[in-house]
Protein backbone atom coordinates (compact mmCIF):
# COMPACT_ATOMS: atom_id res chain seq x y z
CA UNK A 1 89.04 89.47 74.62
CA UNK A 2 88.46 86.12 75.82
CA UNK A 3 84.51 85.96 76.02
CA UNK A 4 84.15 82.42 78.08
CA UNK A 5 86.59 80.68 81.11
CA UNK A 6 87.72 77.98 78.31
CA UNK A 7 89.20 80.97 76.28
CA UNK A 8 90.82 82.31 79.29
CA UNK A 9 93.87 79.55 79.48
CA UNK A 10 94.61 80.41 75.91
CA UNK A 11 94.55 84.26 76.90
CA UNK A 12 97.09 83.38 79.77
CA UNK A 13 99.57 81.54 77.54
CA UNK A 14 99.65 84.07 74.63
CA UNK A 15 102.32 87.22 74.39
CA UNK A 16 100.87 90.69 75.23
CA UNK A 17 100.93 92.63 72.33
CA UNK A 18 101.38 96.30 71.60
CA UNK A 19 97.66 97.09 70.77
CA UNK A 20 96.84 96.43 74.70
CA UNK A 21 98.12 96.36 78.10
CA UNK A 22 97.61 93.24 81.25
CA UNK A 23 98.09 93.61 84.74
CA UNK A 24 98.45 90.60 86.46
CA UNK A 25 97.43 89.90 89.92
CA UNK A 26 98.11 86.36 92.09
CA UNK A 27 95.94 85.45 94.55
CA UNK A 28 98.91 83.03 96.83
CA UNK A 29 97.90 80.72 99.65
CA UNK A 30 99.94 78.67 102.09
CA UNK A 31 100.08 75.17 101.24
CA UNK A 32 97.71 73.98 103.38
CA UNK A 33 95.43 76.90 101.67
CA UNK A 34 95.21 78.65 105.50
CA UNK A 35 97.29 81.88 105.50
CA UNK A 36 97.07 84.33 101.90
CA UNK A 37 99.71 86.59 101.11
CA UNK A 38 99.50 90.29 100.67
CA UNK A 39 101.98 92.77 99.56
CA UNK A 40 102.92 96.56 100.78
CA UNK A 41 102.95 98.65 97.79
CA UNK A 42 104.91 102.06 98.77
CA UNK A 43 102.57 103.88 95.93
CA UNK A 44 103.48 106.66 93.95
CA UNK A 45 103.73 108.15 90.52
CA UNK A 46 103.94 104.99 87.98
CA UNK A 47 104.47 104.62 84.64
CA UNK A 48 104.09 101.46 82.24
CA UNK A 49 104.46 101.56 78.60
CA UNK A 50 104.04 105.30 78.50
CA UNK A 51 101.11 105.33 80.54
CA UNK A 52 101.54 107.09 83.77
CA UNK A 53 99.05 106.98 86.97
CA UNK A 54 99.33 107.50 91.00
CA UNK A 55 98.64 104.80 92.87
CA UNK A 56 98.24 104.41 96.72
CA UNK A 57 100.02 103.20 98.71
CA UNK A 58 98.36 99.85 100.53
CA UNK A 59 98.65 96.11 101.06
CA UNK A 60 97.11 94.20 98.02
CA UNK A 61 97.97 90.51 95.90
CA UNK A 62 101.37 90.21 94.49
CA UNK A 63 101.12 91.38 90.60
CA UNK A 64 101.53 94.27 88.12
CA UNK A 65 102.25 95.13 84.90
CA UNK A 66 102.76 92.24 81.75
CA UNK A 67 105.59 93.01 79.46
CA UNK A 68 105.36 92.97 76.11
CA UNK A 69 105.84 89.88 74.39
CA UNK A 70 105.70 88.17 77.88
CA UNK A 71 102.52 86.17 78.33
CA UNK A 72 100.15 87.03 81.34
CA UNK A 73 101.21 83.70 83.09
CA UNK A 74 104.81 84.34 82.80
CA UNK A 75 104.35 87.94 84.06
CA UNK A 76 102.13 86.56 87.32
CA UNK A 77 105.18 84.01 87.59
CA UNK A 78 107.89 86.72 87.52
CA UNK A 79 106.41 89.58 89.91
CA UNK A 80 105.63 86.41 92.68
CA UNK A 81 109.24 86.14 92.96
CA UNK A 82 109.50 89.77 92.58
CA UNK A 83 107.65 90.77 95.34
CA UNK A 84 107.91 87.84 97.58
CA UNK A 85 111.29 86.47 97.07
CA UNK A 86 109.94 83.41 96.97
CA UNK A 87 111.64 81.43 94.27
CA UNK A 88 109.89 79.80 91.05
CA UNK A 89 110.64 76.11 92.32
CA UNK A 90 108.68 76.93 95.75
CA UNK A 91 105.30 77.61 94.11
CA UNK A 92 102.62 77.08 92.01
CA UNK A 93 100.06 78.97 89.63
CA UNK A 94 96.89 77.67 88.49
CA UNK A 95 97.49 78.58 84.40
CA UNK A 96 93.83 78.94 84.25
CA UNK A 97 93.02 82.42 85.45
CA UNK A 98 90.29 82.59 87.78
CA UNK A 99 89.13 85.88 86.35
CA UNK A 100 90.00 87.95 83.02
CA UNK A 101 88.19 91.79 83.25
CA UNK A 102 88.66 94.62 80.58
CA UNK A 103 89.39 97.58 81.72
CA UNK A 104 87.44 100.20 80.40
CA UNK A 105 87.14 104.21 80.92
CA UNK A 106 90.01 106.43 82.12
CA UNK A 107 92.10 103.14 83.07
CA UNK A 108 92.52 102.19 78.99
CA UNK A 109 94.83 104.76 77.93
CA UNK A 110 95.87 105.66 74.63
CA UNK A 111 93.00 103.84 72.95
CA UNK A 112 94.67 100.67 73.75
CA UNK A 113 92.57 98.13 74.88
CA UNK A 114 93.83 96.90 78.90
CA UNK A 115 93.04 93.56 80.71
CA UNK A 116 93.19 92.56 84.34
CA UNK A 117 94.19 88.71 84.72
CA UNK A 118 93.66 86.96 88.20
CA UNK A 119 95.37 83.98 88.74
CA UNK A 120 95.45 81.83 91.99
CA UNK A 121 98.62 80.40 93.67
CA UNK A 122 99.99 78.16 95.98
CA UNK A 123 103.35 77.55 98.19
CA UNK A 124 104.16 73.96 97.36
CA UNK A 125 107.70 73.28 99.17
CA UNK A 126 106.83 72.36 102.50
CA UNK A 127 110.10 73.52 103.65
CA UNK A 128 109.20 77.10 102.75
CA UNK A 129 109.07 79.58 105.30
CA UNK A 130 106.27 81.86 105.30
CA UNK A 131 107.64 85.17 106.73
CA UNK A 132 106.27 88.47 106.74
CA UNK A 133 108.59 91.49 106.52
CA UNK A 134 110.69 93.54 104.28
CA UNK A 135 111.06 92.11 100.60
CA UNK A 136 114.53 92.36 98.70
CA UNK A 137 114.93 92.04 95.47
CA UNK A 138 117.81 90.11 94.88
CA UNK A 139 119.64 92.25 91.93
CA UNK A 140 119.62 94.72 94.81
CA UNK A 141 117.17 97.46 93.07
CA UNK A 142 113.14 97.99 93.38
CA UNK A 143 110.83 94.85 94.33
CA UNK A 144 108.25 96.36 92.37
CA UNK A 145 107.46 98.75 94.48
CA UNK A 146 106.76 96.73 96.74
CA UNK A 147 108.89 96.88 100.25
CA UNK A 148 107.21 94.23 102.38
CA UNK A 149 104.95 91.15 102.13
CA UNK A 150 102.56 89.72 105.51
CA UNK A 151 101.21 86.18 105.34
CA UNK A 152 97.89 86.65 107.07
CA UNK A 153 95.81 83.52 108.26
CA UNK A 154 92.32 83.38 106.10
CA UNK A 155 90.04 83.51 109.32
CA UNK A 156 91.90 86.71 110.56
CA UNK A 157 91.42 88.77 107.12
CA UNK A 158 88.80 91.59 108.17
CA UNK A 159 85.48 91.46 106.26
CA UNK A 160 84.26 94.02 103.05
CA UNK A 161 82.32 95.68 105.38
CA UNK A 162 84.95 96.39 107.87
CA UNK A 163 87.41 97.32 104.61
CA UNK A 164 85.01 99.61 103.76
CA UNK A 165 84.63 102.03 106.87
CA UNK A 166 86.78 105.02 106.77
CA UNK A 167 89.93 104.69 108.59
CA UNK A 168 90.38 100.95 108.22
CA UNK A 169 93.95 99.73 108.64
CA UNK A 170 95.53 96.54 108.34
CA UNK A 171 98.65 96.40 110.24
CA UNK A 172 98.67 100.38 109.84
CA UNK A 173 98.55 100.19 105.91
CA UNK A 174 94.95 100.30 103.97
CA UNK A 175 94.22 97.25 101.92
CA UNK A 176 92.98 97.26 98.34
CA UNK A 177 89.47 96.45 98.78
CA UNK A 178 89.36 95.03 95.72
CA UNK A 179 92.23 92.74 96.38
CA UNK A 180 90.78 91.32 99.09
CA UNK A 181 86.88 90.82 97.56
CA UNK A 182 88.93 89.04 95.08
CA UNK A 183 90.59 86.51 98.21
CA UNK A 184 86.61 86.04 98.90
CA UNK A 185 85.31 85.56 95.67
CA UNK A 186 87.96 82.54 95.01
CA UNK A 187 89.08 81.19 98.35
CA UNK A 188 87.65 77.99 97.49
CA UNK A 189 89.41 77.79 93.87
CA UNK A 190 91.23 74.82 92.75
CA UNK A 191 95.43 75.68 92.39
């Protein structure tokens, strides 16, 4: 495990090998770093690598599970387009994560050690449109699990202490509250 936020590029650029597990997630702005994008994630029974775990459904950053062999910055690369069809050539990822966290307890399964990497993104093309709606993936299966992405203006995005009282909704969904303390912790990051 990368101790120190030098080590983290490294981390980032190296295949994910079979004695542990990364999730990805991508903080992605607007290129004028005003609107983030969040993702609908229809929840359910998954399963990764033999590990299998419910998850809610709720609006969170796009991201997921790394393949192995596939390095952590490829794998934030490939569920962006994933799960907002937007295409490789429209944005950008910073390839030094802004965060690296083991996972520890119940969440690193089968004695295999598990990693969350946070990266930060940004639209570049200023031709692309930033719509909210229904995602598609375009070899016509799954986006991920995902089925629909909202571009929501920074100053709009309710605060933790709003997220936290029972019954909160965003557009009718909950939010992944750690998702969004994420947005807060590194709005101001460089992309």
């Amino acid at each position: 495990m990368p101790k120190e936020r030098k080590d983290w590029f490294d981390f980032a650029r190296t295949p994910v090998g079979a004695d542990y597990t990364v999730s990805v997630q991508v903080e992605l702005w607007d290129i004028e770093h005003t609107h983030v994008c969040f993702v609908l994630d229809q929840g359910g029974t998954k399963t990764r690598r033999g590990i299998t775990h419910e998850k809610p459904r709720g609006w969170g950053n796009p991201g997921g599970a790394v393949s192995e062999g596939e390095t952590p910055l490829e794998g934030a690369i490939r569920e962006v387009e994933q799960e907002t069809n937007h295409m490789r050539k429209t944005f950008r990822i910073n390839p030094i994560p802004v965060e690296v966290i083991p996972i520890h307890g119940a969440k690193a399964k089968e004695g295999k050690e598990r990693y969350k990497v946070v990266f930060v993104g940004r639209i570049i093309d200023p031709h692309e449109l930033l719509m909210s709606g229904p995602v598609k993936d375009p070899a016509g299966g799954s986006a991920g699990g995902v089925i629909s992405r909202l571009w929501i203006a920074f100053h709009d995005l309710p605060g933790m202490e709003e997220v936290m009282s029972p019954g909160f909704l965003l557009h009718g969904e909950p939010i992944y509250r750690s998702h969004l303390g994420n947005i807060y912790s590194h709005q101001g990051e460089e992309i």
